[in-house]
N, C-alpha and C. Protein backbone atom coordinates (compact mmCIF):
# COMPACT_ATOMS: atom_id res chain seq x y z
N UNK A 1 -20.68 16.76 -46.29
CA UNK A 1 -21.91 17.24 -45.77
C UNK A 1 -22.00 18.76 -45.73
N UNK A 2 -20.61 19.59 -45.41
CA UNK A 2 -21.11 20.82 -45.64
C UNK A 2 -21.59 21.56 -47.06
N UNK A 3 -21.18 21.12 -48.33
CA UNK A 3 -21.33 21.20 -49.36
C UNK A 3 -23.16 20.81 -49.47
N UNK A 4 -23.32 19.91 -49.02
CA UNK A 4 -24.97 19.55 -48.79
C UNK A 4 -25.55 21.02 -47.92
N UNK A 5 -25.49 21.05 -46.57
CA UNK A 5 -25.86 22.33 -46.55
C UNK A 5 -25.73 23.52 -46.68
N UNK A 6 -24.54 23.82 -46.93
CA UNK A 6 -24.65 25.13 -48.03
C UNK A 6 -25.32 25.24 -49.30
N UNK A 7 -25.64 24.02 -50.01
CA UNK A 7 -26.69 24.33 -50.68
C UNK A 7 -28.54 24.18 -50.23
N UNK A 8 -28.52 23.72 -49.13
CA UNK A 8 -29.78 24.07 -48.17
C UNK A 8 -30.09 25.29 -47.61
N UNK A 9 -28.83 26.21 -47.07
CA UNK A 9 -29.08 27.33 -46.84
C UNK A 9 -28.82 28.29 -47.83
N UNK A 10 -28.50 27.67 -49.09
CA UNK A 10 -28.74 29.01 -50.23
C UNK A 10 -29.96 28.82 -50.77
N UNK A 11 -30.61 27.94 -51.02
CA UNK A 11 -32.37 27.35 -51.56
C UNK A 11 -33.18 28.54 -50.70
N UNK A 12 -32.63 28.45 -48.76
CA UNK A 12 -33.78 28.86 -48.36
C UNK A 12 -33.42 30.01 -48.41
N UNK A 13 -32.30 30.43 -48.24
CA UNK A 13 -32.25 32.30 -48.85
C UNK A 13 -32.82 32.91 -49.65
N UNK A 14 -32.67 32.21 -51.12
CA UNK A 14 -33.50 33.01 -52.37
C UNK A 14 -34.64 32.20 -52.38
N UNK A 15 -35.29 31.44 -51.57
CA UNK A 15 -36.90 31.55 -51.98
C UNK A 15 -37.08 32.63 -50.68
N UNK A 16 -36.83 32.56 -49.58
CA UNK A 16 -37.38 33.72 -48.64
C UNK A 16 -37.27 35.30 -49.02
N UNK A 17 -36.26 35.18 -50.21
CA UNK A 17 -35.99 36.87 -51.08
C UNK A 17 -36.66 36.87 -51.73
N UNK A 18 -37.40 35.85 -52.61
CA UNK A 18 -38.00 35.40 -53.91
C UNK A 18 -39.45 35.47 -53.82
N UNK A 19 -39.68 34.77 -52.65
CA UNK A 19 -41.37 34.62 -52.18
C UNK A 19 -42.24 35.90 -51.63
N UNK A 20 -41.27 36.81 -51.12
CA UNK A 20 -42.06 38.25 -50.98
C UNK A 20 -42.43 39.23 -51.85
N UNK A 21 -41.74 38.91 -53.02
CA UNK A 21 -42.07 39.62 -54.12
C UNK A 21 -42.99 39.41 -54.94
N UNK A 22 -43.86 40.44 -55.72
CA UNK A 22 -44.93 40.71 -56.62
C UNK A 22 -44.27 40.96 -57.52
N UNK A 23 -44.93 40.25 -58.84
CA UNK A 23 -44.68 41.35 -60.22
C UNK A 23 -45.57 42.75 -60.23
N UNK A 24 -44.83 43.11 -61.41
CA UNK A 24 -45.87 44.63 -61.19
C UNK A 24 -47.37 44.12 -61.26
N UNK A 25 -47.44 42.80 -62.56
CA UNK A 25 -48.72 43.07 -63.04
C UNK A 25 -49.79 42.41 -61.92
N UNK A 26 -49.16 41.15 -61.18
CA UNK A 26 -49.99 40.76 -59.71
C UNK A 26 -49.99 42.08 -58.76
N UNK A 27 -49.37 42.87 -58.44
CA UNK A 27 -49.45 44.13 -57.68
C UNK A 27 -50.44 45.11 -58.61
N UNK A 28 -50.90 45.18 -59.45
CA UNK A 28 -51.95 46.29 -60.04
C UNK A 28 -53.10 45.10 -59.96
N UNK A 29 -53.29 44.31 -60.33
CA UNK A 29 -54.57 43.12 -60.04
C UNK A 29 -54.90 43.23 -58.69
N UNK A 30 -54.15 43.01 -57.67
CA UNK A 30 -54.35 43.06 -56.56
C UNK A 30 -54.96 44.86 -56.00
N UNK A 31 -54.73 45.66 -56.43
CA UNK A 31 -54.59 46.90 -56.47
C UNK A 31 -56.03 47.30 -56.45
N UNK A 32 -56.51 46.55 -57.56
CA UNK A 32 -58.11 46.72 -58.55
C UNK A 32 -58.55 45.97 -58.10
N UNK A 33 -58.10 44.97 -57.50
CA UNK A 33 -59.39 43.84 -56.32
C UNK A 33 -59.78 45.00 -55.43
N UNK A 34 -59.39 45.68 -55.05
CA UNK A 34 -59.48 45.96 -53.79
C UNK A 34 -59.62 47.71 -53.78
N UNK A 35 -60.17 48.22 -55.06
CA UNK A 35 -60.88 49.54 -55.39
C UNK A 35 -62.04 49.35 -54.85
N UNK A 36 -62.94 50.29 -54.87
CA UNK A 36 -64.34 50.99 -54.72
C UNK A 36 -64.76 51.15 -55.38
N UNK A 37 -66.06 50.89 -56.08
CA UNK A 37 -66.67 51.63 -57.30
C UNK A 37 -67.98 52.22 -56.87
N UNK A 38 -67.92 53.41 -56.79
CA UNK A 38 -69.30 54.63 -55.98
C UNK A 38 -70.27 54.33 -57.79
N UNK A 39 -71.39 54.47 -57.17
CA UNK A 39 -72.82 54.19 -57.75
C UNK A 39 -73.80 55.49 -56.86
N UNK A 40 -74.27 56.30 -57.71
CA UNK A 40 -75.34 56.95 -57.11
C UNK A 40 -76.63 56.31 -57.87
N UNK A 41 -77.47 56.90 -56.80
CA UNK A 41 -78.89 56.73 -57.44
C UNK A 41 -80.29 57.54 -56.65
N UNK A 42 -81.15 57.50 -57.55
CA UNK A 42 -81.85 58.76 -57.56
C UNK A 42 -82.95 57.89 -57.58
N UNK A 43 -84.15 57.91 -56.95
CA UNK A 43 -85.81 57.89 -56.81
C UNK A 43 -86.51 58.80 -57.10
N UNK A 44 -87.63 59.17 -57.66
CA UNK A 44 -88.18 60.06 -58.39
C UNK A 44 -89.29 59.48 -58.14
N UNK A 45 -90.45 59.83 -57.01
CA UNK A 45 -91.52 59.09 -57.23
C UNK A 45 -93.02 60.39 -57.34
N UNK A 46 -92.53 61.08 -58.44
CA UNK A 46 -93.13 61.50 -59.51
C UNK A 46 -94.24 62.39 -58.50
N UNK A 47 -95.60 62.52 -58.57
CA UNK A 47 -96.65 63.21 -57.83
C UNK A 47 -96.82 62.83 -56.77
N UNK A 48 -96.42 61.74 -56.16
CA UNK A 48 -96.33 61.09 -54.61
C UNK A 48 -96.34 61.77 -53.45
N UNK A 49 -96.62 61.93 -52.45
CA UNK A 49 -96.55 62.54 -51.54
C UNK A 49 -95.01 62.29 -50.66
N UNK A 50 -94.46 61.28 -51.37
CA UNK A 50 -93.18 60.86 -50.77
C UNK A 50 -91.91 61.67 -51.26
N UNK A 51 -90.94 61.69 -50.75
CA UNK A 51 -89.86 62.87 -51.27
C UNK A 51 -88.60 61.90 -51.86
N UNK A 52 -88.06 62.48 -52.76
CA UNK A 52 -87.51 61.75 -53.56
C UNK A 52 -85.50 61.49 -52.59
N UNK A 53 -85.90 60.26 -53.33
CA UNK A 53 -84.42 59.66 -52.44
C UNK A 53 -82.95 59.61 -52.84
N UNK A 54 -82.29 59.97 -52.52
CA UNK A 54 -81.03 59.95 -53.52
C UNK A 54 -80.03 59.58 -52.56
N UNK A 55 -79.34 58.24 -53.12
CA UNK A 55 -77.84 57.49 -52.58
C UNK A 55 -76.78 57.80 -53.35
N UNK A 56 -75.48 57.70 -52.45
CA UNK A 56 -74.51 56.88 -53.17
C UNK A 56 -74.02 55.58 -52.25
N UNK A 57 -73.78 54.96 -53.09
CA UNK A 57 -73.57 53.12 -52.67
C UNK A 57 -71.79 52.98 -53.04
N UNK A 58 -71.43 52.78 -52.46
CA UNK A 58 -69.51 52.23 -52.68
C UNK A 58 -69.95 50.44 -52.83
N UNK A 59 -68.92 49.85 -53.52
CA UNK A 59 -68.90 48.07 -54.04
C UNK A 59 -68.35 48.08 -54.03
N UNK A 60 -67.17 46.83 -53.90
CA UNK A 60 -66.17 46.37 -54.50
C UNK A 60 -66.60 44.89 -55.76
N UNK A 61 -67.86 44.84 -55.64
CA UNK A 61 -68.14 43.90 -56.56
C UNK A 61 -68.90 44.37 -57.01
N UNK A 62 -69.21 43.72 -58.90
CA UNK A 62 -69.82 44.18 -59.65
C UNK A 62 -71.42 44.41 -59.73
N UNK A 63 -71.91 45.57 -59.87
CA UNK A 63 -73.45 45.21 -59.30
C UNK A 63 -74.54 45.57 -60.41
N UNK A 64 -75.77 45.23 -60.23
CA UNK A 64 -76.81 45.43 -61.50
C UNK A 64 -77.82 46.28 -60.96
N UNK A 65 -78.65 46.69 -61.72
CA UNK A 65 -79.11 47.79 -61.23
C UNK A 65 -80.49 47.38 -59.92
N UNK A 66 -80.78 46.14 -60.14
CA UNK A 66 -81.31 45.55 -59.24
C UNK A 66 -80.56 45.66 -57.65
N UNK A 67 -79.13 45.24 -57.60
CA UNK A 67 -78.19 45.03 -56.83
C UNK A 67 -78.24 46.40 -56.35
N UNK A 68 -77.84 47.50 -56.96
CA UNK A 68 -77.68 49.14 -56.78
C UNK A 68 -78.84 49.65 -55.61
N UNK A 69 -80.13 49.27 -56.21
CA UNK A 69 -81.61 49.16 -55.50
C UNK A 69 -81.47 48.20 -54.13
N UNK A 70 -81.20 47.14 -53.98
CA UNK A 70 -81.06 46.39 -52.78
C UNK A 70 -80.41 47.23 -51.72
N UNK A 71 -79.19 47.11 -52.40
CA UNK A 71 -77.70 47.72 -51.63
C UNK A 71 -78.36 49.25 -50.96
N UNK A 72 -79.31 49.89 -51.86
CA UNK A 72 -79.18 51.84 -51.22
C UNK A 72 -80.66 51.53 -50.06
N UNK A 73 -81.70 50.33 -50.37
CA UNK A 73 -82.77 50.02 -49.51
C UNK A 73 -82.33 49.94 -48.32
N UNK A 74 -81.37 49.48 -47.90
CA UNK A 74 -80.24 48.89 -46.77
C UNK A 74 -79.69 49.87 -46.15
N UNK A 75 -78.95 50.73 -46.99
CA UNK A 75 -78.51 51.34 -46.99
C UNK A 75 -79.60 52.90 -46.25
N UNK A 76 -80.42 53.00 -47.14
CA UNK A 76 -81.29 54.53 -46.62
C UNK A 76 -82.37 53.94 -45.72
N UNK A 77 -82.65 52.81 -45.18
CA UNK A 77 -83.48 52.37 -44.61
C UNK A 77 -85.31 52.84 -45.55
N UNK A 78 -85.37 52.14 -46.63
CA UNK A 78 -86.17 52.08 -47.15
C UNK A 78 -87.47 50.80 -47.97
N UNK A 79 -88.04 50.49 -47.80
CA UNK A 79 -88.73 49.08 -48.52
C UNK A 79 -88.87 48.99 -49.64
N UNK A 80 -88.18 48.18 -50.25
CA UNK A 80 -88.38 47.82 -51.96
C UNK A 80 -89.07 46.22 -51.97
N UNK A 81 -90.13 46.02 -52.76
CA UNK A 81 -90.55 44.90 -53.21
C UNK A 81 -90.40 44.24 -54.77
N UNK A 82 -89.95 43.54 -54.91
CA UNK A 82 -89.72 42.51 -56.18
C UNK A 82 -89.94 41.21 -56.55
N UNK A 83 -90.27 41.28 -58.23
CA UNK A 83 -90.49 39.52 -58.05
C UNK A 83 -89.42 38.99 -59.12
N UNK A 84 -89.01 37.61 -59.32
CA UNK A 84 -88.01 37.08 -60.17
C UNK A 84 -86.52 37.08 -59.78
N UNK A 85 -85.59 37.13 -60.57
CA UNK A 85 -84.10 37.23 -60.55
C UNK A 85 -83.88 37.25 -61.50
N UNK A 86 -83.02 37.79 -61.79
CA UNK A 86 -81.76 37.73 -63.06
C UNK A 86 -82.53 39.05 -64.61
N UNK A 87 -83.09 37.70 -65.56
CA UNK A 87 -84.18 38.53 -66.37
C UNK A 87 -85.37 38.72 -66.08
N UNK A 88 -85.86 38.27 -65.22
CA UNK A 88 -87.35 38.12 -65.40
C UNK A 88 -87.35 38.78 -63.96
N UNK A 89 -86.69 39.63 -63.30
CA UNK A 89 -86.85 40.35 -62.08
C UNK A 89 -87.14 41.53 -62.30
N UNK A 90 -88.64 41.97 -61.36
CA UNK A 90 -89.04 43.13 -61.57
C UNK A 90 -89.89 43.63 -60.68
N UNK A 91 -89.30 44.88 -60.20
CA UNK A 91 -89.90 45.72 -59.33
C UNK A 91 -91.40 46.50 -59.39
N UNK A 92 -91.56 45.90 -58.20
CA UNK A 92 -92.97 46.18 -58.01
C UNK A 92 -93.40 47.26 -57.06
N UNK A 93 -92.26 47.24 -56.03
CA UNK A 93 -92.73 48.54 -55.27
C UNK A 93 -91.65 49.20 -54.60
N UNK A 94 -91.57 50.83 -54.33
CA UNK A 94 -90.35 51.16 -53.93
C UNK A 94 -90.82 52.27 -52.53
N UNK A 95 -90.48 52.01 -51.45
CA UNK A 95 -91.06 52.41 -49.99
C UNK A 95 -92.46 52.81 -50.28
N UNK A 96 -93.14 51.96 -50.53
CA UNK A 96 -94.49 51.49 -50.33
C UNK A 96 -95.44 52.23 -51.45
N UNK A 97 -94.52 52.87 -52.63
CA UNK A 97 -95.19 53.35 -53.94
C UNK A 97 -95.24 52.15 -54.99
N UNK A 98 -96.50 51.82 -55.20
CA UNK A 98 -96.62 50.25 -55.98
C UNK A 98 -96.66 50.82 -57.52
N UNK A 99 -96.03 50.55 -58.19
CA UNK A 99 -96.41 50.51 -59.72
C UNK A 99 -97.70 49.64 -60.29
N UNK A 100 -97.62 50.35 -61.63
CA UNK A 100 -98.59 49.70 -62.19
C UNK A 100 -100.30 50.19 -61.63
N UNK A 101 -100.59 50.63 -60.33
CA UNK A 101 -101.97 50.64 -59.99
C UNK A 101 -102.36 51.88 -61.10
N UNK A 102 -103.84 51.39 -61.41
CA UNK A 102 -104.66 51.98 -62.24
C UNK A 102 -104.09 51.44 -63.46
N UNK A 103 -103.40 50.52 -64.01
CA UNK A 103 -102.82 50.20 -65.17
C UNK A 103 -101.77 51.14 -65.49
N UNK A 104 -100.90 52.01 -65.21
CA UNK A 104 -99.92 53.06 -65.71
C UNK A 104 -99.16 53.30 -64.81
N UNK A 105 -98.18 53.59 -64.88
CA UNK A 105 -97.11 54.32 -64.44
C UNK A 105 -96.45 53.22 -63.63
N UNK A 106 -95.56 52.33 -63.99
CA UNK A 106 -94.41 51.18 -63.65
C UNK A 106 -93.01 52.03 -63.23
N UNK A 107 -92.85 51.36 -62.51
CA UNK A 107 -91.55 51.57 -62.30
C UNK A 107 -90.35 51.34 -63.16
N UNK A 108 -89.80 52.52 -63.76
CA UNK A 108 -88.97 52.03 -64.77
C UNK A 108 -87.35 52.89 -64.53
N UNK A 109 -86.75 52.49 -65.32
CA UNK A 109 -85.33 52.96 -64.57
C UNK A 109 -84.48 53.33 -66.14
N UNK A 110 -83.72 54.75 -65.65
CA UNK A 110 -82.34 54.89 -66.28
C UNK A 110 -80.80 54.83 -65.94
N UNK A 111 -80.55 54.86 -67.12
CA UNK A 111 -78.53 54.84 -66.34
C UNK A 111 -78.30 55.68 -67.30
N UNK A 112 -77.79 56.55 -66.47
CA UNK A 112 -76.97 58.05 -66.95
C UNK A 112 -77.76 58.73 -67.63
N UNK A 113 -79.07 58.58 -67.95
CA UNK A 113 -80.20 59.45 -68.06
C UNK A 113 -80.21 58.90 -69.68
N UNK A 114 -80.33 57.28 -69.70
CA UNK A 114 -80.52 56.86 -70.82
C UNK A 114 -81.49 55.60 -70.23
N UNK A 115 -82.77 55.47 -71.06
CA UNK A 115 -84.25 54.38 -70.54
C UNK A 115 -83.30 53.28 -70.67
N UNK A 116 -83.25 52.65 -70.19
CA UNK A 116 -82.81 51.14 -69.96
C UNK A 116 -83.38 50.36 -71.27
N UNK A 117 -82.60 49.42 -72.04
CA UNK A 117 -83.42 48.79 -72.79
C UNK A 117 -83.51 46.99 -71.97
N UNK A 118 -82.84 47.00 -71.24
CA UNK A 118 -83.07 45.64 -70.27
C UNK A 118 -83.51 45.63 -68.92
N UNK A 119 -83.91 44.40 -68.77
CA UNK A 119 -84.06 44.38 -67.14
C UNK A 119 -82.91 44.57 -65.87
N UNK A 120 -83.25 44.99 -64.54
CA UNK A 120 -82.46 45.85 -63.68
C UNK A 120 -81.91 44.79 -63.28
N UNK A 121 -82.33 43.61 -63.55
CA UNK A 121 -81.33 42.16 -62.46
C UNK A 121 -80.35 41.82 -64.03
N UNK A 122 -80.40 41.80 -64.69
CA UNK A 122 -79.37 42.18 -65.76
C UNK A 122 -78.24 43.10 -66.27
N UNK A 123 -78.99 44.07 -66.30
CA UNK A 123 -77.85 45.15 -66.55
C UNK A 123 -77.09 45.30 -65.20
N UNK A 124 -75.76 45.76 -66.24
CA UNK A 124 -74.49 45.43 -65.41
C UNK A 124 -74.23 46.98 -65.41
N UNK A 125 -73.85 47.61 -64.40
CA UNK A 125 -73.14 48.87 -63.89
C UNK A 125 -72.03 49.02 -64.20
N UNK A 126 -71.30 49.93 -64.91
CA UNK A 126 -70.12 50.87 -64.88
C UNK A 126 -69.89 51.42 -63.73
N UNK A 127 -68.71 51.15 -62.98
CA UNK A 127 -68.18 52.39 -62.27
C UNK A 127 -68.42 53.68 -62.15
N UNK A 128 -69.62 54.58 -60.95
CA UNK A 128 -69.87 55.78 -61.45
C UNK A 128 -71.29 56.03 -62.37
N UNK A 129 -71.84 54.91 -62.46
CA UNK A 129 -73.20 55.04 -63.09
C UNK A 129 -73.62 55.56 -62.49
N UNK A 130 -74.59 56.32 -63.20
CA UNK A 130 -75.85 56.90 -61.95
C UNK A 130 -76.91 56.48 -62.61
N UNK A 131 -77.92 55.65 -61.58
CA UNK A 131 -79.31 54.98 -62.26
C UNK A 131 -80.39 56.22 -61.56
N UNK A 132 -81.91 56.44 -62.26
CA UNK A 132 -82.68 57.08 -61.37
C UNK A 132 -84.07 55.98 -61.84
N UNK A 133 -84.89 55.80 -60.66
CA UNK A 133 -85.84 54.95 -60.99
C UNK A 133 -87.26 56.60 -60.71
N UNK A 134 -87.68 55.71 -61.97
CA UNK A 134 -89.03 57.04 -61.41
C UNK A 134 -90.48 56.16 -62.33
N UNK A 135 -91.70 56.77 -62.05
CA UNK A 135 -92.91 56.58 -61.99
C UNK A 135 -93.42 56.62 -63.76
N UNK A 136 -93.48 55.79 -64.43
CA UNK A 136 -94.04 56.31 -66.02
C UNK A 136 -94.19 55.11 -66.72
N UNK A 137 -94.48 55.43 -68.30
CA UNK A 137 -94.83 54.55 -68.77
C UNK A 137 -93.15 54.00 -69.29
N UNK A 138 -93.36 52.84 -70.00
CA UNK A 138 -91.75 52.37 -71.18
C UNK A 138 -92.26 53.09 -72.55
N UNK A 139 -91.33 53.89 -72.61
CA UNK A 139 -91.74 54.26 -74.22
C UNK A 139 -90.02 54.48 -74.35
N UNK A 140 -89.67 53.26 -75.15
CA UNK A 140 -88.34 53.17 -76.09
C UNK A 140 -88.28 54.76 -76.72
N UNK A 141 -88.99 55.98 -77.00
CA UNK A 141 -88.54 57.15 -77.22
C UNK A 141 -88.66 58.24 -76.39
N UNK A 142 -88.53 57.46 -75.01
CA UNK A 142 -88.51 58.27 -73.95
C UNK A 142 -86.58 58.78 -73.41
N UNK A 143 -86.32 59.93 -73.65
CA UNK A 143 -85.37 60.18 -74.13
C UNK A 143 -84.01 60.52 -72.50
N UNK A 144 -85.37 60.97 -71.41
CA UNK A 144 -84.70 61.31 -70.26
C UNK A 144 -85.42 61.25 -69.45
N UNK A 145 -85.06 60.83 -67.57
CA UNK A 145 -86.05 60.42 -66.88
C UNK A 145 -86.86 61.99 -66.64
N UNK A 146 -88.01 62.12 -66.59
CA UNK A 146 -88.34 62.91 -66.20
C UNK A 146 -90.32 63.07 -65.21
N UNK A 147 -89.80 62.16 -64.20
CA UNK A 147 -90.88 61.49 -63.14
C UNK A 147 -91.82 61.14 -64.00
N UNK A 148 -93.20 61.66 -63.31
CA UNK A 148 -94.61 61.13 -64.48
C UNK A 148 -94.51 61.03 -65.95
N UNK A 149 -94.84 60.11 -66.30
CA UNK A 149 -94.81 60.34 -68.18
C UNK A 149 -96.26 59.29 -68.06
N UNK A 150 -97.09 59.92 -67.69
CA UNK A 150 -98.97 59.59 -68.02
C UNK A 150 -99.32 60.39 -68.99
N UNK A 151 -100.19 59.88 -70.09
CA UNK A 151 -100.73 60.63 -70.89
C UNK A 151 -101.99 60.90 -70.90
């Protein structure tokens, strides 16, 4: 019988040495769960009488530019209105500046000072993006945000 537990108390030795340990590569996974990824963002509401808003937002989960917009509303204590999810989600109003009235000037959005070619509940954020939403038309050769673009 002692031969029996001496090999009971060597089992529980090296799993209790064994079980506290990480590999490197579960210790860097774990590492990157549990980063920050800062997101600024910028409002631009163009001739408005309203003054333009600018966040930064910290995540640890991945966010879209829709998400970015939720998260800084919350965040700066501001009202955003929207309709849809995913693709077909789209902003309609941002602290009480409605797009679209008179037929022009939608709310449209960049990342890193490039026009979006997708919708904001779609596109996926980089670490460090900076989105700015501002007042204008979509013109695919619109090159940088730069508030009103009425012609």
């Amino acid at each position: 019988m002692s031969l029996f537990r001496l090999i009971i108390v060597a089992s529980f030795v090296a799993c209790t040495l064994g079980c506290g340990q990480t590999s490197p590569s579960s210790a860097k996974n774990a590492a990157n769960a549990t980063d920050d990824s800062h997101f600024s963002l910028t409002i631009n509401f163009g001739d408005s009488e309203k003054s333009e808003i600018k966040a930064e937002v910290t995540s640890r989960e991945a966010l879209t530019v829709l998400d970015l917009l939720v998260a800084a509303s919350q965040q700066e204590d501001f009202k955003i209105t929207y309709k849809g999810k995913g693709e077909t989600a789209f902003v309609e109003s941002i602290n009480g500046v409605v797009g679209g009235e008179n037929g022009k000037n939608w709310w449209i959005y960049y990342v890193n000072n490039n026009l979006a070619k997708r919708g904001s509940g779609v596109y996926q954020l980089n670490p460090g993006d900076s989105v700015q939403w501002s007042l204008g038309k979509y013109e695919l050769d619109s090159e940088s945000p730069s508030g009103d673009q009425s012609q």
